[in-house]
Protein backbone atom coordinates (compact mmCIF):
# COMPACT_ATOMS: atom_id res chain seq x y z
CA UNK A 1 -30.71 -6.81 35.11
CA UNK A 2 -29.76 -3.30 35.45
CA UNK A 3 -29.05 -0.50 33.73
CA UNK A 4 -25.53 -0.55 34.42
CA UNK A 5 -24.99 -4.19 33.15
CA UNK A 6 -26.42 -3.38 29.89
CA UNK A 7 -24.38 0.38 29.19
CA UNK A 8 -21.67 0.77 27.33
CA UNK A 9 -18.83 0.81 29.55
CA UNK A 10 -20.31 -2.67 31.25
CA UNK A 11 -20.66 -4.24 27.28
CA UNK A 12 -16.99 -3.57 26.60
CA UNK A 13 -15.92 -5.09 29.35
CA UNK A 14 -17.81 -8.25 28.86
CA UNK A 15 -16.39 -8.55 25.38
CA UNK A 16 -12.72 -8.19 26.62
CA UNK A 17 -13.08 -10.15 28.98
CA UNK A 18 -14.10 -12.78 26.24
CA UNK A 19 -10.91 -12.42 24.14
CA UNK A 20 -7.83 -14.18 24.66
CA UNK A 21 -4.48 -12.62 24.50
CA UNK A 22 -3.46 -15.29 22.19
CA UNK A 23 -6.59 -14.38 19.55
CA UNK A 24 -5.05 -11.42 18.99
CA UNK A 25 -1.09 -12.52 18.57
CA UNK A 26 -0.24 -11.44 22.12
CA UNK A 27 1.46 -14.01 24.58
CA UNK A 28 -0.94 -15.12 27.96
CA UNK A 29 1.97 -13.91 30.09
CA UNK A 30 2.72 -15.95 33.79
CA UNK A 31 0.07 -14.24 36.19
CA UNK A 32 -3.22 -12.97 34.50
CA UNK A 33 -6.12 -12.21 36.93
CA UNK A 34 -8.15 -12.71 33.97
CA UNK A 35 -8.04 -14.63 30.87
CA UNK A 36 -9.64 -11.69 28.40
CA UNK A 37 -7.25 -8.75 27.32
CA UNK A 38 -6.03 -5.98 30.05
CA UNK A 39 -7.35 -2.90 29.80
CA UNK A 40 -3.65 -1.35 28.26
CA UNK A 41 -3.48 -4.48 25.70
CA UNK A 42 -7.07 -3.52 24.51
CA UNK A 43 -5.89 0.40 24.02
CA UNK A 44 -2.95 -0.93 22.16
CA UNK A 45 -4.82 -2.62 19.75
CA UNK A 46 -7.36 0.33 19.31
CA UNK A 47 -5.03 3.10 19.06
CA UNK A 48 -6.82 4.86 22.06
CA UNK A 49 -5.34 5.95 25.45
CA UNK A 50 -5.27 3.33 28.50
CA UNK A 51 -7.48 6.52 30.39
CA UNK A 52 -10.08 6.64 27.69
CA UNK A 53 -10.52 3.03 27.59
CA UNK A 54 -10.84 3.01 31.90
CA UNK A 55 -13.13 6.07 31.70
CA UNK A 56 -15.53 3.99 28.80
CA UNK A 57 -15.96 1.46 31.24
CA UNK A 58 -16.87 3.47 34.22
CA UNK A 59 -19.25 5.50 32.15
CA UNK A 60 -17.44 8.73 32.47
CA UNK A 61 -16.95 8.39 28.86
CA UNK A 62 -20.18 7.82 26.68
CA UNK A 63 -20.19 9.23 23.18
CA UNK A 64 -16.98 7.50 21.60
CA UNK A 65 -17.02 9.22 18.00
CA UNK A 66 -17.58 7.31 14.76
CA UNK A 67 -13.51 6.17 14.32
CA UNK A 68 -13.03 5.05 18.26
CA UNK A 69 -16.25 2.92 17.65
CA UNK A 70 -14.84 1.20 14.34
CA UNK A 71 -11.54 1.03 15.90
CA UNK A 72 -12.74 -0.80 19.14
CA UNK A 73 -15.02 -3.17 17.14
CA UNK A 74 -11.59 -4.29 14.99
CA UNK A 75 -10.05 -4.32 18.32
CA UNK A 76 -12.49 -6.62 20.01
CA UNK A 77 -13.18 -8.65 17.01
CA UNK A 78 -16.87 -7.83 17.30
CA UNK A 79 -19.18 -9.75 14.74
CA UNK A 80 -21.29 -7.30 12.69
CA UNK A 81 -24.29 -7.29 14.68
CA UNK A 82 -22.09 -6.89 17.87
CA UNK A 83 -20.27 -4.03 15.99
CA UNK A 84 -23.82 -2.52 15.28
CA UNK A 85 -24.94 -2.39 18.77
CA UNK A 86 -21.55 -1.04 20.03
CA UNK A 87 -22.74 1.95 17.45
CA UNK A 88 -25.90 2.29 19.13
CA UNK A 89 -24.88 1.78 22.66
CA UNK A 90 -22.79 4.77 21.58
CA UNK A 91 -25.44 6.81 20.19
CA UNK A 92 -23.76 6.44 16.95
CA UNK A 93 -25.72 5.19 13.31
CA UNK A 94 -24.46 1.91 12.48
CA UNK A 95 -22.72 1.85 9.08
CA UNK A 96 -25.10 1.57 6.39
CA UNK A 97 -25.43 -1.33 3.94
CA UNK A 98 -24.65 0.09 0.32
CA UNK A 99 -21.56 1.93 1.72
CA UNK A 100 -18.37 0.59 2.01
CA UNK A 101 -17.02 -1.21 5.50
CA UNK A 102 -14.15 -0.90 7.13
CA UNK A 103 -15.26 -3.48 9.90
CA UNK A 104 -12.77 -6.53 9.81
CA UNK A 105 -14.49 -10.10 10.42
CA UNK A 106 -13.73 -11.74 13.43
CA UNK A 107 -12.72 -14.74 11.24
CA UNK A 108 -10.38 -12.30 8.87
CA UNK A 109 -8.61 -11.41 11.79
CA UNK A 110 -7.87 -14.50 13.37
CA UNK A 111 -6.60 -15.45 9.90
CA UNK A 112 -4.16 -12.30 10.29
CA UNK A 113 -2.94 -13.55 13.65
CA UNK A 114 -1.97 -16.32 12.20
CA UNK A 115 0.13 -14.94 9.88
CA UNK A 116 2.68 -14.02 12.11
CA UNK A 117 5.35 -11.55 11.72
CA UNK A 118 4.53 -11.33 8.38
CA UNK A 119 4.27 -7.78 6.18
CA UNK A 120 0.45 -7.94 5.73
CA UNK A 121 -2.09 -4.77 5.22
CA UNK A 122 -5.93 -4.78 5.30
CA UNK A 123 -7.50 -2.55 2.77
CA UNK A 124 -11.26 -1.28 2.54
CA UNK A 125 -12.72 -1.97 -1.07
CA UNK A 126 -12.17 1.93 -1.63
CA UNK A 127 -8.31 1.18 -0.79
CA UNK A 128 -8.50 2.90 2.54
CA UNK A 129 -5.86 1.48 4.61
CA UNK A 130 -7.41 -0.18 7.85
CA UNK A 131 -5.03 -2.04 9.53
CA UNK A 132 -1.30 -3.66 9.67
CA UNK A 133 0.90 -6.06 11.00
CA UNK A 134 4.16 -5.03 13.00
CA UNK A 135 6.17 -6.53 10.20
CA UNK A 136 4.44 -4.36 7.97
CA UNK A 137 5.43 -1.32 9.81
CA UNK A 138 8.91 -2.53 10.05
CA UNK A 139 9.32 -2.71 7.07
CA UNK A 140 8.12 0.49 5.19
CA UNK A 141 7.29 2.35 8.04
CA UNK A 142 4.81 3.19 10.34
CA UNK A 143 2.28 6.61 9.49
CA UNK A 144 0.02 6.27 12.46
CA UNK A 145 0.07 9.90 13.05
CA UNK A 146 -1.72 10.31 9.76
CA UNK A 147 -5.43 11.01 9.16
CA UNK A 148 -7.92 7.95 8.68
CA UNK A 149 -8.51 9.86 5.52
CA UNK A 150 -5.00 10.47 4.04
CA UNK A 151 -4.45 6.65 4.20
CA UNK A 152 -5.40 6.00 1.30
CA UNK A 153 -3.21 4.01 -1.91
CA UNK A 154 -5.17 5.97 -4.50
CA UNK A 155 -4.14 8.92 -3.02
CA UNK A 156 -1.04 8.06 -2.65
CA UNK A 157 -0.52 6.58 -6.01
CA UNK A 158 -2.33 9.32 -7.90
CA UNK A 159 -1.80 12.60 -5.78
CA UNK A 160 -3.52 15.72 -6.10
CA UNK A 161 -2.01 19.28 -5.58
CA UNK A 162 -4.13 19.93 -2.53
CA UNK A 163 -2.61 16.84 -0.26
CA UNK A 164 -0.47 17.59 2.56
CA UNK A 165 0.95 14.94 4.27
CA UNK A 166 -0.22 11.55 3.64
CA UNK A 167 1.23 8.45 3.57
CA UNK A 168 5.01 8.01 2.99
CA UNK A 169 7.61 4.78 3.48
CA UNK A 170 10.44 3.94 1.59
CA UNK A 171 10.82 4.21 -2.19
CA UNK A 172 9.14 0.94 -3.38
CA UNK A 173 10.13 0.03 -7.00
CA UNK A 174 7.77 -1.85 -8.89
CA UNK A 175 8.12 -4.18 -11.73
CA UNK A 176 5.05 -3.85 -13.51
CA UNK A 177 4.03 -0.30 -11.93
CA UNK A 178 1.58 0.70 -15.15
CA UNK A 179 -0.49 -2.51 -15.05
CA UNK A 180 -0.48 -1.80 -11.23
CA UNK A 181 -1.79 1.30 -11.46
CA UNK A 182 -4.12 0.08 -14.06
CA UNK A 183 -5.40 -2.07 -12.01
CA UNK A 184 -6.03 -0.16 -9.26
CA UNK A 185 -8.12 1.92 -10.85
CA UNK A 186 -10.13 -1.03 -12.77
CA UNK A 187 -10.83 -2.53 -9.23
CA UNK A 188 -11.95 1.46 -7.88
CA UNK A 189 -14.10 1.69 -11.32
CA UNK A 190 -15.35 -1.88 -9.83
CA UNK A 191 -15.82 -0.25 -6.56
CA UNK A 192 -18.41 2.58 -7.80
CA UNK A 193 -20.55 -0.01 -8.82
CA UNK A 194 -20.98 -1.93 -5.95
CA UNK A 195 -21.33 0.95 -4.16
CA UNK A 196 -22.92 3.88 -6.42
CA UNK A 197 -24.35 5.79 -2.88
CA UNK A 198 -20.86 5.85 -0.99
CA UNK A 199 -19.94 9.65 -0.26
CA UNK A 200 -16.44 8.33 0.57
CA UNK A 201 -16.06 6.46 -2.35
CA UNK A 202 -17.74 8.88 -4.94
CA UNK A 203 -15.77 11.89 -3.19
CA UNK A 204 -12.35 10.18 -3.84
CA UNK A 205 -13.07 9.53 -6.97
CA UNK A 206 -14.12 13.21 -8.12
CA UNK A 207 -11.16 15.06 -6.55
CA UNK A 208 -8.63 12.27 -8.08
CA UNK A 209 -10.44 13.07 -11.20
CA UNK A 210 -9.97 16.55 -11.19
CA UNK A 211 -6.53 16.38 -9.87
CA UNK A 212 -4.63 14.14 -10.89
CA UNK A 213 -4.61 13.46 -15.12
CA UNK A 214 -2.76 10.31 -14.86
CA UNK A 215 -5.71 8.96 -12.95
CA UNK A 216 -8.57 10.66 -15.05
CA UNK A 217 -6.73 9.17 -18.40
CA UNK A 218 -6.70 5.56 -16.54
CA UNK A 219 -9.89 6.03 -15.59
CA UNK A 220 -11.63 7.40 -18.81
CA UNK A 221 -10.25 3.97 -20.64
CA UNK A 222 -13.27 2.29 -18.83
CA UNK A 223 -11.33 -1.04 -17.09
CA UNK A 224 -13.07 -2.93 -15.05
CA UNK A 225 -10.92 -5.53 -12.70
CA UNK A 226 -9.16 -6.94 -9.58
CA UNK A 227 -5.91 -5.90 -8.42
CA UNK A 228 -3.14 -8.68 -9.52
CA UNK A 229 -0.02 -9.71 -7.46
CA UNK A 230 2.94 -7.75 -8.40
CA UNK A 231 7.02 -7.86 -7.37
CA UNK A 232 9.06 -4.83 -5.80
CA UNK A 233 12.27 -3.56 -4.64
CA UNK A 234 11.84 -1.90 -1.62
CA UNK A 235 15.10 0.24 -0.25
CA UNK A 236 15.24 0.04 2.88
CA UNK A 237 17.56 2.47 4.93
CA UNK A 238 18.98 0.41 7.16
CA UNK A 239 18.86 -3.39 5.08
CA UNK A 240 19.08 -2.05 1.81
CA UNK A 241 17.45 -3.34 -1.32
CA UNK A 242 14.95 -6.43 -0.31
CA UNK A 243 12.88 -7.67 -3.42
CA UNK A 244 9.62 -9.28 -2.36
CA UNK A 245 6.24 -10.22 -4.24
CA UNK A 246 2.97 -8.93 -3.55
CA UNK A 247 0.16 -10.81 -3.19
CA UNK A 248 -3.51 -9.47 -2.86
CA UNK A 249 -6.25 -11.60 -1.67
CA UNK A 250 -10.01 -10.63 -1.43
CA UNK A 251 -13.12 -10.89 0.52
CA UNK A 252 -15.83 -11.55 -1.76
CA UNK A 253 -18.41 -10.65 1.08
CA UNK A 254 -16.73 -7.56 2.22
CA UNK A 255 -14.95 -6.70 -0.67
CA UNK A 256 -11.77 -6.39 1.73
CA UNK A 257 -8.37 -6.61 0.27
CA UNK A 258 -5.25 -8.36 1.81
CA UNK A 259 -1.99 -7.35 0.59
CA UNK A 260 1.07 -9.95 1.80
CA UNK A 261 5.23 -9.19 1.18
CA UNK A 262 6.94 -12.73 1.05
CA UNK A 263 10.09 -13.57 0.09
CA UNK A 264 11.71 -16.50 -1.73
CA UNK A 265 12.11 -19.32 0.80
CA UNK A 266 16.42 -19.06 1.77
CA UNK A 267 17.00 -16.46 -0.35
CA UNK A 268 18.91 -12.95 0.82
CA UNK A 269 16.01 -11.22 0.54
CA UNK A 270 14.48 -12.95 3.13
CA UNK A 271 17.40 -13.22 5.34
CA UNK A 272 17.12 -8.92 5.17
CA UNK A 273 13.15 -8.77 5.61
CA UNK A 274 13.54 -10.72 8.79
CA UNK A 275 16.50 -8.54 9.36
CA UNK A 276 14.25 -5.73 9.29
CA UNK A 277 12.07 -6.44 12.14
CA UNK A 278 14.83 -6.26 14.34
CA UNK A 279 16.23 -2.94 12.89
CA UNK A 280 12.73 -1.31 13.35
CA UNK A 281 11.15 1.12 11.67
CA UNK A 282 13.07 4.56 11.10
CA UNK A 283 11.59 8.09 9.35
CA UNK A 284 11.13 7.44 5.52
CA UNK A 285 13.45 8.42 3.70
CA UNK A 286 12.63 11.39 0.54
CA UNK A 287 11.25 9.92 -2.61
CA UNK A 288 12.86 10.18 -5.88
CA UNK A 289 12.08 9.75 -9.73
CA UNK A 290 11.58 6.31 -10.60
CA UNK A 291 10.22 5.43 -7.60
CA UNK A 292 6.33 4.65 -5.93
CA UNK A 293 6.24 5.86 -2.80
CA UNK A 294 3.95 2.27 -1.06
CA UNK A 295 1.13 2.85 1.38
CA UNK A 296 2.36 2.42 4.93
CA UNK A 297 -0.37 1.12 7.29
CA UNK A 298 -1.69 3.14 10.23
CA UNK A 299 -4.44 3.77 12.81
CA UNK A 300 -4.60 1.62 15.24
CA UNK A 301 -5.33 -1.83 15.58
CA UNK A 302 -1.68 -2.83 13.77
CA UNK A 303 -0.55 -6.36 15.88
């Protein structure tokens, strides 16, 4: 064995060569010369350039930073001890246990797959949002230009006078907005203590503090708790109104968050969410009072 076969370049080629178009929602297509993802397919999915990805695999690209690593191993559907090694192989730390994850399980995302067309989100337990589903984007948006750490539904719910930019989408009206918010903070209080040693976590919770009162008063009551399912209005530019319930499920073992849009079976509403996937997404339109301005997934990985 040499050198070469066990680098980094030669290791991410073996593992998309392993992965199926159709594991990751993408049809086989007539002629394939090989049955693992193209080289463009896998840059899609990792929000990195079809070049970078070529010059990783002839090793004229070596030290991917921290993000391109985590965003590759979602990409690939790397197990956790294949994610580590990609780390390493990169001359990167692997993620520490005791801090939160942002790897997706291999079996998570073929769950995702599955789900179709459907407006689903994946959020880290610190609400960090870490990947989406085209219907997702379709319908509220799609922020991939934004910074891994601006997406964020704390921040974005409880804003600070410091944030620029951030996440947007279209003014999402919800029902029961003060339990959601409670709860929201109740699962974060949750958060800090299963992970009391995350800089992330304990960061985001200090400047929220300090920023935003809303959030300190929510926080100060002491709730401790899971985020419940919830129903919205969304107003979408070009479908209009669409009202849709919320549904979050959770990963015990990775504390991972799923949040799914559904409509009533033959209803209107879902006659316009489907109608939105063939509209597209279009620029968000300006918030107003009354109004929650939804996280909008983004960076990379969104099928």
């Amino acid at each position: 064995m040499t050198t070469h076969e066990t680098s980094l370049g030669a290791t991410i080629r073996a593992w998309r060569d392993r992965l199926s178009p159709a594991a990751v929602g993408l049809p086989a297509g007539r002629v394939r010369r090989t049955s693992g993802l193209r080289r463009e397919e896998l840059a899609d999915l990792a929000g990195v350039s079809v070049d970078y990805v070529v010059r990783l695999e002839q090793g004229r690209a070596t030290t991917p930073s921290a993000q391109v690593a985590a965003a590759l191993a979602r990409a690939l559907q790397l197990t956790g001890a294949e994610r580590d090694h990609l780390y390493r192989l990169a001359g990167l730390q692997p993620p520490r246990s005791g801090l939160i994850g942002d790897h997706i399980p291999p079996g998570i995302q073929r769950v995702l797959t599955r789900l179709g067309d459907a407006p689903v989100a994946v959020f880290a337990a610190d609400w960090r949002l870490l990947w989406w589903s085209r219907g997702w984007a379709a319908l509220l948006g799609d922020p991939s230009g934004v910074a891994p750490e601006d997406r964020n539904l704390v921040r974005a719910r409880f804003p600070v006078a410091s944030d620029r930019g951030g996440l947007a989408g279209w003014p999402v009206i919800s029902e029961k907005l003060e339990a959601s918010d409670r709860a929201i903070v109740a699962d974060l209080r949750r958060a800090s203590g299963r992970y009391p040693g995350d800089p992330r976590l304990s960061g985001l919770i200090r400047r929220t503090l300090d920023g935003n009162p809303r959030f300190a008063a929510l926080w100060h009551s002491g709730a401790v708790g899971h985020h419940a399912e919830d129903r919205k209005t969304i107003r979408h530019p070009q479908v209009g109104d669409i009202t849709i319930d919320c549904d979050v499920l959770s990963d015990a073992d990775t504390d991972l968050k799923i949040i799914i849009y559904t409509a009533v079976p033959g209803s209107e509403d879902e006659a316009k969410l489907a109608l939105t996937r063939v509209t597209g997404a279009s620029p968000p339109v300006p918030d107003h009072p009354g109004t929650v301005i939804e996280p909008v997934p983004g960076g990379g990985g969104g099928r």
